[in-house]
PDB file of N, CA and C in Angstrom:
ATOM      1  N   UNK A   1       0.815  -1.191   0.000  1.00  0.00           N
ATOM      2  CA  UNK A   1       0.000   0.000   0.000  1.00  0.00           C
ATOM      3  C   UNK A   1       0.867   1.265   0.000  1.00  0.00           C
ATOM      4  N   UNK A   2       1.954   1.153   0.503  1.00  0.00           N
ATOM      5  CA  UNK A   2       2.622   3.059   0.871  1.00  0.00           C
ATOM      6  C   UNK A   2       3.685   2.532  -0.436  1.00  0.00           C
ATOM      7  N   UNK A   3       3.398   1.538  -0.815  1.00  0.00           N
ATOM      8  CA  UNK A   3       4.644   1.907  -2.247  1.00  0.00           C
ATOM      9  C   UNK A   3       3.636   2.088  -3.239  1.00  0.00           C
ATOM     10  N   UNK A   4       2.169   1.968  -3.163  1.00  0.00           N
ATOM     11  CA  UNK A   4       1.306   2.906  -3.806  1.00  0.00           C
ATOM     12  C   UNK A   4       1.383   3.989  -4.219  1.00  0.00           C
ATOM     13  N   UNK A   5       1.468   4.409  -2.787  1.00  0.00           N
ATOM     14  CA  UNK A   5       1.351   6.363  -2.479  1.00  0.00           C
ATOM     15  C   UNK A   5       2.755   6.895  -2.928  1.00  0.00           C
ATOM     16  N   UNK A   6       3.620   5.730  -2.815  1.00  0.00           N
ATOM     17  CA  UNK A   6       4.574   6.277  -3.252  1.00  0.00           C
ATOM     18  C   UNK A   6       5.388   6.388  -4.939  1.00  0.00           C
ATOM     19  N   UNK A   7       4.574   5.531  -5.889  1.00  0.00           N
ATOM     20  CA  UNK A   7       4.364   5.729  -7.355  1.00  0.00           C
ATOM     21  C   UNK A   7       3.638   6.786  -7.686  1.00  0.00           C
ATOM     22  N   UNK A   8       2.298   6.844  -6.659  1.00  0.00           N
ATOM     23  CA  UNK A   8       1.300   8.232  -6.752  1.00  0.00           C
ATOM     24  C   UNK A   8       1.516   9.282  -6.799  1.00  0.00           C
ATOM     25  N   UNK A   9       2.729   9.729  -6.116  1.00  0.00           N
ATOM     26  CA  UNK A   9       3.356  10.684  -5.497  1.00  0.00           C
ATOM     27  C   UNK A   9       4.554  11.157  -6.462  1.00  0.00           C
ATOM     28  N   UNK A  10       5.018  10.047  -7.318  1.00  0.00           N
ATOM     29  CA  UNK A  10       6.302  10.328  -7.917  1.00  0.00           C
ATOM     30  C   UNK A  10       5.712  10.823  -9.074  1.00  0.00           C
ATOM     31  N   UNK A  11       4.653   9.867  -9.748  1.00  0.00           N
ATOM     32  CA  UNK A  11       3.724  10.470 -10.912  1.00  0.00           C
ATOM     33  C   UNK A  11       3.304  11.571 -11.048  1.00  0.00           C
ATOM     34  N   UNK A  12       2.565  12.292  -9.826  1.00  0.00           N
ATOM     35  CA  UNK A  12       2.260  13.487  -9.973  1.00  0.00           C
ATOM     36  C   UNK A  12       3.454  14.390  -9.899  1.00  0.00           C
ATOM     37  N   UNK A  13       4.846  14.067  -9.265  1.00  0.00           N
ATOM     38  CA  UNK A  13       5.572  14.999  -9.763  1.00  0.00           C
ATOM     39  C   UNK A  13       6.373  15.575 -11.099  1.00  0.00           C
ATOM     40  N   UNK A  14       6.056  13.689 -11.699  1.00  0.00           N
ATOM     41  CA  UNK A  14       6.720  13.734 -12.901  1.00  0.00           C
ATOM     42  C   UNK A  14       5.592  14.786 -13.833  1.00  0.00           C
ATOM     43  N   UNK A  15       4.153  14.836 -13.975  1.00  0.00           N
ATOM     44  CA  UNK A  15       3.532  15.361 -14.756  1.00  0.00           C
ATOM     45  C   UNK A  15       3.877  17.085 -14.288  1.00  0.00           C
ATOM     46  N   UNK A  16       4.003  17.410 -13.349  1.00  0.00           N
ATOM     47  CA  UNK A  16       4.106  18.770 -12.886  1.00  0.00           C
ATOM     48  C   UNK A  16       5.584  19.219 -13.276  1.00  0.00           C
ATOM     49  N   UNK A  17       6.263  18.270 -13.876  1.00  0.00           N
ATOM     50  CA  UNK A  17       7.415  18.558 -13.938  1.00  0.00           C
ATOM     51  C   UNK A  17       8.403  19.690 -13.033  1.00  0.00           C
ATOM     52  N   UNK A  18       8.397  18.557 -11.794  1.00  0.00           N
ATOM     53  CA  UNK A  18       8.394  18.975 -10.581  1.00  0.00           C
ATOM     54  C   UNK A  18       8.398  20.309  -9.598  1.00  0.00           C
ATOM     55  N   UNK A  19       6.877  20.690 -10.172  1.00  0.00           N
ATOM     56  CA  UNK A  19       5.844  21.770  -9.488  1.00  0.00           C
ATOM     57  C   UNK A  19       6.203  23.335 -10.491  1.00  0.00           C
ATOM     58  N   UNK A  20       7.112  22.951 -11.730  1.00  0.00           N
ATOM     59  CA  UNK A  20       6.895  24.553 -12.349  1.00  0.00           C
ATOM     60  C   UNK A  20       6.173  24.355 -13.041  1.00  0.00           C
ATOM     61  N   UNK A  21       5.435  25.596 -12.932  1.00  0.00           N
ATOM     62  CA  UNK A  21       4.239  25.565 -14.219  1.00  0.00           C
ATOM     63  C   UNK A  21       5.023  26.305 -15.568  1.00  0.00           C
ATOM     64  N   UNK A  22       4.061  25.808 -16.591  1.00  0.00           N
ATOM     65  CA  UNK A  22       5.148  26.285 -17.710  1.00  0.00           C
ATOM     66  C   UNK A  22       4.539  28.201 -18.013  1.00  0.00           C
ATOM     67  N   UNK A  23       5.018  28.774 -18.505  1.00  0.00           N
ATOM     68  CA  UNK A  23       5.470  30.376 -18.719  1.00  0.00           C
ATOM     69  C   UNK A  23       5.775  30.796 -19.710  1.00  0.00           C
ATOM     70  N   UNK A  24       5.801  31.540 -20.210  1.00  0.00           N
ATOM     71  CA  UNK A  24       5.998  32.068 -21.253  1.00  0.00           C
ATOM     72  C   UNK A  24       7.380  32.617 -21.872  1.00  0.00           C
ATOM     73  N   UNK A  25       7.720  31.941 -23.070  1.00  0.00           N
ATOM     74  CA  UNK A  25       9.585  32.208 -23.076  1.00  0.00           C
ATOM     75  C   UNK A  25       9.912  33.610 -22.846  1.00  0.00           C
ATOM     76  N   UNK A  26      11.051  33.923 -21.790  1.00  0.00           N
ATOM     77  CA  UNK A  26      11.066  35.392 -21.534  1.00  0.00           C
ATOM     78  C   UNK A  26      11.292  35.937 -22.429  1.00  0.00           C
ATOM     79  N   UNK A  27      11.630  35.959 -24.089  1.00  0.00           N
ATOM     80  CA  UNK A  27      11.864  36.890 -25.004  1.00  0.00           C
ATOM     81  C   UNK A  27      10.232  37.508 -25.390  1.00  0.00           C
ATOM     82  N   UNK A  28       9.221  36.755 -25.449  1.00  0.00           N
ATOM     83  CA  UNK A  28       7.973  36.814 -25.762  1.00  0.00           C
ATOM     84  C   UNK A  28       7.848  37.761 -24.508  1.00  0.00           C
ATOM     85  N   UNK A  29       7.490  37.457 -23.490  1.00  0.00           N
ATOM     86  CA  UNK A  29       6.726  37.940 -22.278  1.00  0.00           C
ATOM     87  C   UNK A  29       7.470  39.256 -21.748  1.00  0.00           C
ATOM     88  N   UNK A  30       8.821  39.315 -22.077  1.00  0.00           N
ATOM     89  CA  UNK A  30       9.410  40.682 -22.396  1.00  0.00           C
ATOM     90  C   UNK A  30       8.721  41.876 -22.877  1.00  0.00           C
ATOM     91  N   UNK A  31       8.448  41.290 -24.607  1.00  0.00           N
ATOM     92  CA  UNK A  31       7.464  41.842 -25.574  1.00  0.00           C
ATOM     93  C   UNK A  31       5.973  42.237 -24.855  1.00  0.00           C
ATOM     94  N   UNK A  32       5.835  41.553 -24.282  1.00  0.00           N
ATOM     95  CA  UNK A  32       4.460  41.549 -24.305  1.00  0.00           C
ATOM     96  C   UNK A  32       4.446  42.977 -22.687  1.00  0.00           C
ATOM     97  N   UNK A  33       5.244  42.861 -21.879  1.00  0.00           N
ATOM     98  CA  UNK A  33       5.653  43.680 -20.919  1.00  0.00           C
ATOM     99  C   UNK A  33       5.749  45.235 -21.057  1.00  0.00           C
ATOM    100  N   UNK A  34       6.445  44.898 -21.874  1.00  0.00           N
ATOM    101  CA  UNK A  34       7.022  46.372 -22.603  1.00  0.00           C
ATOM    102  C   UNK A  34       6.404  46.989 -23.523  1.00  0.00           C
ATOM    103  N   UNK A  35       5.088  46.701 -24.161  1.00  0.00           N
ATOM    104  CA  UNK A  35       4.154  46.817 -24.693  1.00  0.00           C
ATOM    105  C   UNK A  35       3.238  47.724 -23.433  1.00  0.00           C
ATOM    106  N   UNK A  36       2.700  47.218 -22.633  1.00  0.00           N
ATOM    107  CA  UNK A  36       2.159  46.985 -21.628  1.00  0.00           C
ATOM    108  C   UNK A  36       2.302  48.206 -20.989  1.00  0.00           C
ATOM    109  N   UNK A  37       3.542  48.328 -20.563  1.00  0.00           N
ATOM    110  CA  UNK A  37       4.296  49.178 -19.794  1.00  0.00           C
ATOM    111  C   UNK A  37       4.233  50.617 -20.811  1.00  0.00           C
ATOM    112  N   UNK A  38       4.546  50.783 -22.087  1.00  0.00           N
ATOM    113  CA  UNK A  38       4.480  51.798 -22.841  1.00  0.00           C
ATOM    114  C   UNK A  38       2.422  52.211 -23.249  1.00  0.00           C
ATOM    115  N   UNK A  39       1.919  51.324 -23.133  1.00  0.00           N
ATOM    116  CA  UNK A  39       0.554  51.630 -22.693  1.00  0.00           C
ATOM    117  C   UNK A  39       0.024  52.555 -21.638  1.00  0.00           C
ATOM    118  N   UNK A  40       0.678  51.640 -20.441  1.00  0.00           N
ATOM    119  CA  UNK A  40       0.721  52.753 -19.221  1.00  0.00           C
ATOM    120  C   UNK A  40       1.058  54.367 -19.351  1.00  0.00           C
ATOM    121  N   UNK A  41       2.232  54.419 -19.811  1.00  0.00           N
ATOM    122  CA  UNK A  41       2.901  55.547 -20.034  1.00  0.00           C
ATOM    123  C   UNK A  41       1.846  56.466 -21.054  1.00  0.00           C
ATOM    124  N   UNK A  42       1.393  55.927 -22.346  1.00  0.00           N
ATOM    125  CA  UNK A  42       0.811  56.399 -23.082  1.00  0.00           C
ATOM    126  C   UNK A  42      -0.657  56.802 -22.231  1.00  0.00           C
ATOM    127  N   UNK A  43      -1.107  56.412 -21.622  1.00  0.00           N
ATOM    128  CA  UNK A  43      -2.368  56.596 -20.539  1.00  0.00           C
ATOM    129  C   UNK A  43      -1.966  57.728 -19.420  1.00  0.00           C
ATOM    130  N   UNK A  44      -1.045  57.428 -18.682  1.00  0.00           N
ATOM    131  CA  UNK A  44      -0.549  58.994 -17.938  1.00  0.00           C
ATOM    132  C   UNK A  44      -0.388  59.980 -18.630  1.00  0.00           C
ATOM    133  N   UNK A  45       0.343  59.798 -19.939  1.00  0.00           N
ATOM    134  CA  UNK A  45       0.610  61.071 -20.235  1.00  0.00           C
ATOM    135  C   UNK A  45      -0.619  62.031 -20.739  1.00  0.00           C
ATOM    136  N   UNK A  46      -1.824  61.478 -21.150  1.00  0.00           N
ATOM    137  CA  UNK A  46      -2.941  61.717 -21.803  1.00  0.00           C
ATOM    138  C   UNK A  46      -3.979  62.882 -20.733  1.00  0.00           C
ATOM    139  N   UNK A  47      -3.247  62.611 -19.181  1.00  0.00           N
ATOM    140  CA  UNK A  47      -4.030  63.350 -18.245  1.00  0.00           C
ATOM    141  C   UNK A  47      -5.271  63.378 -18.141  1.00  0.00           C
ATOM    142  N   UNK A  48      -5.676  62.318 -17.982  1.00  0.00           N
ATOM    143  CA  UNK A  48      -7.295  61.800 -17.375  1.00  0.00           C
ATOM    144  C   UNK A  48      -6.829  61.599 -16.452  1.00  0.00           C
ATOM    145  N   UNK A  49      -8.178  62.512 -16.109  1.00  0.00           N
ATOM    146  CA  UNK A  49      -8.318  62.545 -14.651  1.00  0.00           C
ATOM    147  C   UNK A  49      -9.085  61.834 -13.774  1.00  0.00           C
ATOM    148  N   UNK A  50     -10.040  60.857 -14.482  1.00  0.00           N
ATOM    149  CA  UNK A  50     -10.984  60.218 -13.896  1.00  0.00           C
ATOM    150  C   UNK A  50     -10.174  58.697 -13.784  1.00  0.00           C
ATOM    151  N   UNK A  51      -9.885  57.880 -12.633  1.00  0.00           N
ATOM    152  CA  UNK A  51      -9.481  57.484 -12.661  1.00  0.00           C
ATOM    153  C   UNK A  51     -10.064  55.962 -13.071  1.00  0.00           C
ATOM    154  N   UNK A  52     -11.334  56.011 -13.402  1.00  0.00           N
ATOM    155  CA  UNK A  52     -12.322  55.011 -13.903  1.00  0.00           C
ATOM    156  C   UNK A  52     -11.904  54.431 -15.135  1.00  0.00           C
ATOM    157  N   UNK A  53     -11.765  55.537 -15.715  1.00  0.00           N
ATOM    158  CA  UNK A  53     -11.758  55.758 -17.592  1.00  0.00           C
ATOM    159  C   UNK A  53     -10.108  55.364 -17.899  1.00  0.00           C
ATOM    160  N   UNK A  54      -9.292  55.958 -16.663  1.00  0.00           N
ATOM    161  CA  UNK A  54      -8.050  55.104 -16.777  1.00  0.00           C
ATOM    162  C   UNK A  54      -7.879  53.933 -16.563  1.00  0.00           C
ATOM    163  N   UNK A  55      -8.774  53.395 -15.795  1.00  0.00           N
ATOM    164  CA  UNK A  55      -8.363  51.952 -15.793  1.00  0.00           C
ATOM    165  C   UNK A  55      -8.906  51.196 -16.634  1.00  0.00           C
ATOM    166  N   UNK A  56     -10.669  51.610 -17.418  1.00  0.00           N
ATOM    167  CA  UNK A  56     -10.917  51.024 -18.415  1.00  0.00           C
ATOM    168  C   UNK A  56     -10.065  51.012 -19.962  1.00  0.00           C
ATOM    169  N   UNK A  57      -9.180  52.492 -19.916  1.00  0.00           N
ATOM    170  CA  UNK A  57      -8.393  52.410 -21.080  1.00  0.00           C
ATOM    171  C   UNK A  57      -7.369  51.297 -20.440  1.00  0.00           C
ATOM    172  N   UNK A  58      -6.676  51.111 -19.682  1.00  0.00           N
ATOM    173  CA  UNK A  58      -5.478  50.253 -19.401  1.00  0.00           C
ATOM    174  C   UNK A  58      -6.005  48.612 -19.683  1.00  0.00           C
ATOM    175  N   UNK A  59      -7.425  48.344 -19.116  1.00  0.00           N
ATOM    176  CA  UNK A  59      -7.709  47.002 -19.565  1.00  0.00           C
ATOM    177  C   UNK A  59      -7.901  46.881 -20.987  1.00  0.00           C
ATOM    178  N   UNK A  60      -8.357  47.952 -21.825  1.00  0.00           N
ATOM    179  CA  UNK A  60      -9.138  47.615 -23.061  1.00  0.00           C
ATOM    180  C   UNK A  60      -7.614  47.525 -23.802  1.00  0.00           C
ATOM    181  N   UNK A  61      -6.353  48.203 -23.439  1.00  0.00           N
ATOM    182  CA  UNK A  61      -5.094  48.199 -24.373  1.00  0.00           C
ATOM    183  C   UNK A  61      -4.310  46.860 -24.201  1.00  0.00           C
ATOM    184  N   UNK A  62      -4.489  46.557 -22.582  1.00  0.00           N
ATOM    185  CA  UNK A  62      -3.579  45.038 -22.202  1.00  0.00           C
ATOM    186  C   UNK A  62      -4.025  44.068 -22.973  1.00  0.00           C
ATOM    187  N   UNK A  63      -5.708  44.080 -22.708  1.00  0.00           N
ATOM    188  CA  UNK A  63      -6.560  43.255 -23.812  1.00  0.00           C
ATOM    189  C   UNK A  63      -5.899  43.172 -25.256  1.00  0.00           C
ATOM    190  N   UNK A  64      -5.921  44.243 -25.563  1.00  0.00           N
ATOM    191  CA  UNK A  64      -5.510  44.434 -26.893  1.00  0.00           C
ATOM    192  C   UNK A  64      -3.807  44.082 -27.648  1.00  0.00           C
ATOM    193  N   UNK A  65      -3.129  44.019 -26.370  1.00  0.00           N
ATOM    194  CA  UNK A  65      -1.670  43.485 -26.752  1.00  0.00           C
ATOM    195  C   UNK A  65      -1.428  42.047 -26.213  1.00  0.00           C
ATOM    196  N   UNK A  66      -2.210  41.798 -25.373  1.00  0.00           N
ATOM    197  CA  UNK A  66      -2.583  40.345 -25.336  1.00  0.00           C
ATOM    198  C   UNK A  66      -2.657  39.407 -26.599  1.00  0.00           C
ATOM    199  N   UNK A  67      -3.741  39.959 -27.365  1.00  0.00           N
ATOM    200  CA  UNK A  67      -4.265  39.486 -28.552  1.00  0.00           C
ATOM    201  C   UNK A  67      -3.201  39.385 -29.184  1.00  0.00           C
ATOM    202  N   UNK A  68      -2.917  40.610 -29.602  1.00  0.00           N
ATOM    203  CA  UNK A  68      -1.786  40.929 -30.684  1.00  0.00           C
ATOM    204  C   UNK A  68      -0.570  40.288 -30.314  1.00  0.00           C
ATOM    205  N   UNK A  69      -0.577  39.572 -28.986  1.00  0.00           N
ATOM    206  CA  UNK A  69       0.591  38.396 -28.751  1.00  0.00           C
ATOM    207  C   UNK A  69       0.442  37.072 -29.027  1.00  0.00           C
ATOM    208  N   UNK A  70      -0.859  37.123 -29.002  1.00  0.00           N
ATOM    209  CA  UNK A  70      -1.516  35.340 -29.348  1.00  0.00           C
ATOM    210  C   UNK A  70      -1.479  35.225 -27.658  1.00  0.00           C
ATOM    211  N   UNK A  71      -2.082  35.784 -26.651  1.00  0.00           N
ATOM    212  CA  UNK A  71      -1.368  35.597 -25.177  1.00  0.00           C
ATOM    213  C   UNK A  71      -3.154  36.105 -24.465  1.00  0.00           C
ATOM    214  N   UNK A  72      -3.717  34.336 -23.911  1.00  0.00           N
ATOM    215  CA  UNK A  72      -4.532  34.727 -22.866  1.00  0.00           C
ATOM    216  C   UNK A  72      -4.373  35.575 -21.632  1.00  0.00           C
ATOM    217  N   UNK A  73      -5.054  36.308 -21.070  1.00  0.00           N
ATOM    218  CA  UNK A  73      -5.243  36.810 -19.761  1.00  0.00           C
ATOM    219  C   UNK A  73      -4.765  36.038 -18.542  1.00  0.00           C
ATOM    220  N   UNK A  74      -5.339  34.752 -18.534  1.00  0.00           N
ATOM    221  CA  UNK A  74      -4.265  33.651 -17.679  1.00  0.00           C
ATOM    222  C   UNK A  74      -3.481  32.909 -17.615  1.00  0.00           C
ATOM    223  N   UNK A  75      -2.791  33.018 -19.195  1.00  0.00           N
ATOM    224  CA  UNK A  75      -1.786  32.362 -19.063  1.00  0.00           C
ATOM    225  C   UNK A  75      -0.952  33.375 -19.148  1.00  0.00           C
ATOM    226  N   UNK A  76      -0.891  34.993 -19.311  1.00  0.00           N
ATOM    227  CA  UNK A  76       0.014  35.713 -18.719  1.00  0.00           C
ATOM    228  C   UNK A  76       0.159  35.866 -17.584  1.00  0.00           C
ATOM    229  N   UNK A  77      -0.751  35.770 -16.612  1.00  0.00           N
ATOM    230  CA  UNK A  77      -1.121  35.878 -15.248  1.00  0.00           C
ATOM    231  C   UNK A  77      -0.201  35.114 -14.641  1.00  0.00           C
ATOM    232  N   UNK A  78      -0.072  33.800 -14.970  1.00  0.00           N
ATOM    233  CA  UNK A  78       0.268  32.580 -14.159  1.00  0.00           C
ATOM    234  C   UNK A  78       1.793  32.948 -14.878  1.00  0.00           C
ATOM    235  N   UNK A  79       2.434  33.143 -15.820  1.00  0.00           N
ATOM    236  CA  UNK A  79       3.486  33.371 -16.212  1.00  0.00           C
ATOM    237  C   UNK A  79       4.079  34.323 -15.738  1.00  0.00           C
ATOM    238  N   UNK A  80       3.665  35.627 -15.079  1.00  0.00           N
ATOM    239  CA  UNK A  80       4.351  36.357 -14.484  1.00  0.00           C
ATOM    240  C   UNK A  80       4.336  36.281 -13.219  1.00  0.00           C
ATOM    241  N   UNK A  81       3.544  35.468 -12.487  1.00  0.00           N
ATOM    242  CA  UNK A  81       3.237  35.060 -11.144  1.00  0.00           C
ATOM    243  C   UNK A  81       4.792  33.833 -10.814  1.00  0.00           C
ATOM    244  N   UNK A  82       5.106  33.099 -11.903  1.00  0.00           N
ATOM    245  CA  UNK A  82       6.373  31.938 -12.010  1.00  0.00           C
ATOM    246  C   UNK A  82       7.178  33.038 -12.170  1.00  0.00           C
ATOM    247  N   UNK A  83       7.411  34.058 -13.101  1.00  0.00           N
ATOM    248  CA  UNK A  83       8.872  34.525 -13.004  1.00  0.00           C
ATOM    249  C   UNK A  83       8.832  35.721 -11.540  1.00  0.00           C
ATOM    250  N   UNK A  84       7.977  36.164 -10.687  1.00  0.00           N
ATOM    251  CA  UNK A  84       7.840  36.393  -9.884  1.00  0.00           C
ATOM    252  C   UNK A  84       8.198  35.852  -8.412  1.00  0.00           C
ATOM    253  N   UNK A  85       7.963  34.505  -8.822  1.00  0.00           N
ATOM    254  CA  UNK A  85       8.275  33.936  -8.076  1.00  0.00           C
ATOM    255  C   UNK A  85      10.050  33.025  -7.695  1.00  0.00           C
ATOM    256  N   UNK A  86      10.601  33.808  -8.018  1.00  0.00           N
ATOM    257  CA  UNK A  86      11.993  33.305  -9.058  1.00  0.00           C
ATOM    258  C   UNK A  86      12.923  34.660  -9.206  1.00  0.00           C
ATOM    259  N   UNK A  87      13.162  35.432  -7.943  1.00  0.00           N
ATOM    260  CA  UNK A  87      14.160  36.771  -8.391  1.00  0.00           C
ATOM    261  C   UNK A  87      15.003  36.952  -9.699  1.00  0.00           C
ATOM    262  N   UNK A  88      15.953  35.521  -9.305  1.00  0.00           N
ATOM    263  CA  UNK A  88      16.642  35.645 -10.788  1.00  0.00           C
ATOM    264  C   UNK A  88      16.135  36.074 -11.825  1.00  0.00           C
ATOM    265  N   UNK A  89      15.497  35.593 -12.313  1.00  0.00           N
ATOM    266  CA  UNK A  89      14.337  35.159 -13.514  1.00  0.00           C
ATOM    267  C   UNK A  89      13.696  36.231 -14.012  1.00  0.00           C
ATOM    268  N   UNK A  90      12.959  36.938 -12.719  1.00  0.00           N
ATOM    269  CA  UNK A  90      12.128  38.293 -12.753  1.00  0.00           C
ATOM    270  C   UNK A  90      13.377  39.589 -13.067  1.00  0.00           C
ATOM    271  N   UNK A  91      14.497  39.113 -12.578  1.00  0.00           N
ATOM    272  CA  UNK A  91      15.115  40.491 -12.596  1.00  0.00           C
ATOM    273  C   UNK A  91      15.706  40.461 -14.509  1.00  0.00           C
ATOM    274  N   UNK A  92      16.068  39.166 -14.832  1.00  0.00           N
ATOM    275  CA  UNK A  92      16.587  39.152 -15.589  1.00  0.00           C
ATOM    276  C   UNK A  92      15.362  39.646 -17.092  1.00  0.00           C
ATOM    277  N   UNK A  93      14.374  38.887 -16.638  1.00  0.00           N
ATOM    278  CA  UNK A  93      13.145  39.469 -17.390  1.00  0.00           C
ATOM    279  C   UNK A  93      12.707  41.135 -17.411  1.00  0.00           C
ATOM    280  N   UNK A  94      13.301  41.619 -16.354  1.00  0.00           N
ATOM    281  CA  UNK A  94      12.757  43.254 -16.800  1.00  0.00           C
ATOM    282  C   UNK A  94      14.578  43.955 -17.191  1.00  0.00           C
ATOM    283  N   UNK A  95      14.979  43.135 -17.080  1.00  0.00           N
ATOM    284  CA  UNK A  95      16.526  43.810 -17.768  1.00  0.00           C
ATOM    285  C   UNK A  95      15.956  43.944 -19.652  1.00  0.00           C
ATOM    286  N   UNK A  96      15.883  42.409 -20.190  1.00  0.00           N
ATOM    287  CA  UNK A  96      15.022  42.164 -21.256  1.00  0.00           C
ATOM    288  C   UNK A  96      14.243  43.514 -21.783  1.00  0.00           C
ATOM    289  N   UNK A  97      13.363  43.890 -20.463  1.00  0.00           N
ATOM    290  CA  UNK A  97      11.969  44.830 -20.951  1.00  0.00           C
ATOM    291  C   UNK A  97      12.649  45.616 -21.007  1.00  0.00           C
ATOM    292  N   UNK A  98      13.501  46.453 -20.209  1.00  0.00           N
ATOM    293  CA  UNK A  98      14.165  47.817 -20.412  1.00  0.00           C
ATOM    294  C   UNK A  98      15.055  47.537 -21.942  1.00  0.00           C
ATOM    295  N   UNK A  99      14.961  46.720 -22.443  1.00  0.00           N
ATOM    296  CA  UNK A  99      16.436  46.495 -23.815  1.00  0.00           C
ATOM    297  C   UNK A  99      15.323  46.998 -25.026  1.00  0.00           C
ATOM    298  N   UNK A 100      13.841  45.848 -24.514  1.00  0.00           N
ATOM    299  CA  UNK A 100      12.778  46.428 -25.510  1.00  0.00           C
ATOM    300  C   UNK A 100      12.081  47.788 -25.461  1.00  0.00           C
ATOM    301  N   UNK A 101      12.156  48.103 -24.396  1.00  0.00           N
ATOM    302  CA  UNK A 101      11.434  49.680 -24.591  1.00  0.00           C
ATOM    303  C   UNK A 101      12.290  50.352 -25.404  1.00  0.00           C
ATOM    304  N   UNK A 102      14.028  50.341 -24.616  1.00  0.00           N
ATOM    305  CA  UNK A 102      14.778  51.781 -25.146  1.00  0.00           C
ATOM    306  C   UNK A 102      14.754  51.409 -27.277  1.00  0.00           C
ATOM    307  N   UNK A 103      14.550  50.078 -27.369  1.00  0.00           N
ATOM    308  CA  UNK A 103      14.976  49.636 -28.701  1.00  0.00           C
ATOM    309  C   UNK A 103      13.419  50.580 -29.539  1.00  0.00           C
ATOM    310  N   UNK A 104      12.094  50.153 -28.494  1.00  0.00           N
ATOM    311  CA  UNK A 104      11.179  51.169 -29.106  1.00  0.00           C
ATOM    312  C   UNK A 104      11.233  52.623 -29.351  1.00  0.00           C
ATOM    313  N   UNK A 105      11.771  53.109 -28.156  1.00  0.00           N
ATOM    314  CA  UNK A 105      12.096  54.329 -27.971  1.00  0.00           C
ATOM    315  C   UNK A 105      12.446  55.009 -29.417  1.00  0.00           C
ATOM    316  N   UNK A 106      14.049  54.071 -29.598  1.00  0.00           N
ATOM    317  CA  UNK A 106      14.649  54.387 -30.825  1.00  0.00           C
ATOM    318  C   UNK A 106      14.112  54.609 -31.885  1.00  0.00           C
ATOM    319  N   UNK A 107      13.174  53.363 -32.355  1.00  0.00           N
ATOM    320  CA  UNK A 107      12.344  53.214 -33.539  1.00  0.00           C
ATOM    321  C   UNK A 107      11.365  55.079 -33.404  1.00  0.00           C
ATOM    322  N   UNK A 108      10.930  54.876 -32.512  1.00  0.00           N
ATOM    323  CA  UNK A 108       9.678  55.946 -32.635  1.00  0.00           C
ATOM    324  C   UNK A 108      10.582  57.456 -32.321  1.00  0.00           C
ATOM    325  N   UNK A 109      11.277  57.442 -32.158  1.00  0.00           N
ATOM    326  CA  UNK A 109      12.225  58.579 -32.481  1.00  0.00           C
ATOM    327  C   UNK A 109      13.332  59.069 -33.812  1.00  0.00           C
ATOM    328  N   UNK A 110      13.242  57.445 -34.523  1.00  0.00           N
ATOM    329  CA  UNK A 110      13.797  57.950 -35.977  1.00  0.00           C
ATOM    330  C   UNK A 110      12.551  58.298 -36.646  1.00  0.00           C
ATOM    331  N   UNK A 111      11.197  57.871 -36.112  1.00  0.00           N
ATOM    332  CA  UNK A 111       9.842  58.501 -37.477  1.00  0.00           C
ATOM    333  C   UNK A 111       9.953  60.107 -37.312  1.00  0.00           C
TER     334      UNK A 111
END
């Protein structure tokens, strides 16, 4: 019986591939960050003042770069919740985002 629990036990770790959930490759979720993040920015700078209408613009744009990533609502969720959970990982992931913004920056400063 406990060498039951104990195949039971090994199985479920093997499928969890032992307890990380899978995430989104940080070059993607970078993208998708820094998108995100230049949304924000684009929303402050606009000076609404109602802070309602700001948060409905911030969902309707995340929504919208979501899409334009091929990237559900929860499986970004749970993907930044894993590299969150993981300093390394997280720090190295917004090093990434800062490489993609300034690279946007650039672009939208040679138009």
């Amino acid at each position: 019986m406990k060498l039951g629990y104990l195949v039971l036990f090994v199985g479920l770790l093997g499928c969890s591939e032992l307890g990380k959930p899978e995430r989104i490759e940080e070059k993607k979720m970078a993208q998708i960050l820094a998108d995100i993040h230049i949304d924000e920015a684009n929303i402050s700078s606009m000076g609404v003042t109602n802070m309602d209408s700001s948060l409905l613009m911030y969902h309707f744009l995340e929504k919208k770069t979501l899409k334009r990533h091929g990237v559900d609502s929860l499986t970004f969720v749970k993907s930044l919740e894993s590299y969150a959970k993981e300093p390394k990982d997280f720090i190295q992931l917004y090093n990434e985002v800062k490489l993609v913004v300034a690279e946007k920056r650039k672009k939208a400063q040679r138009r």
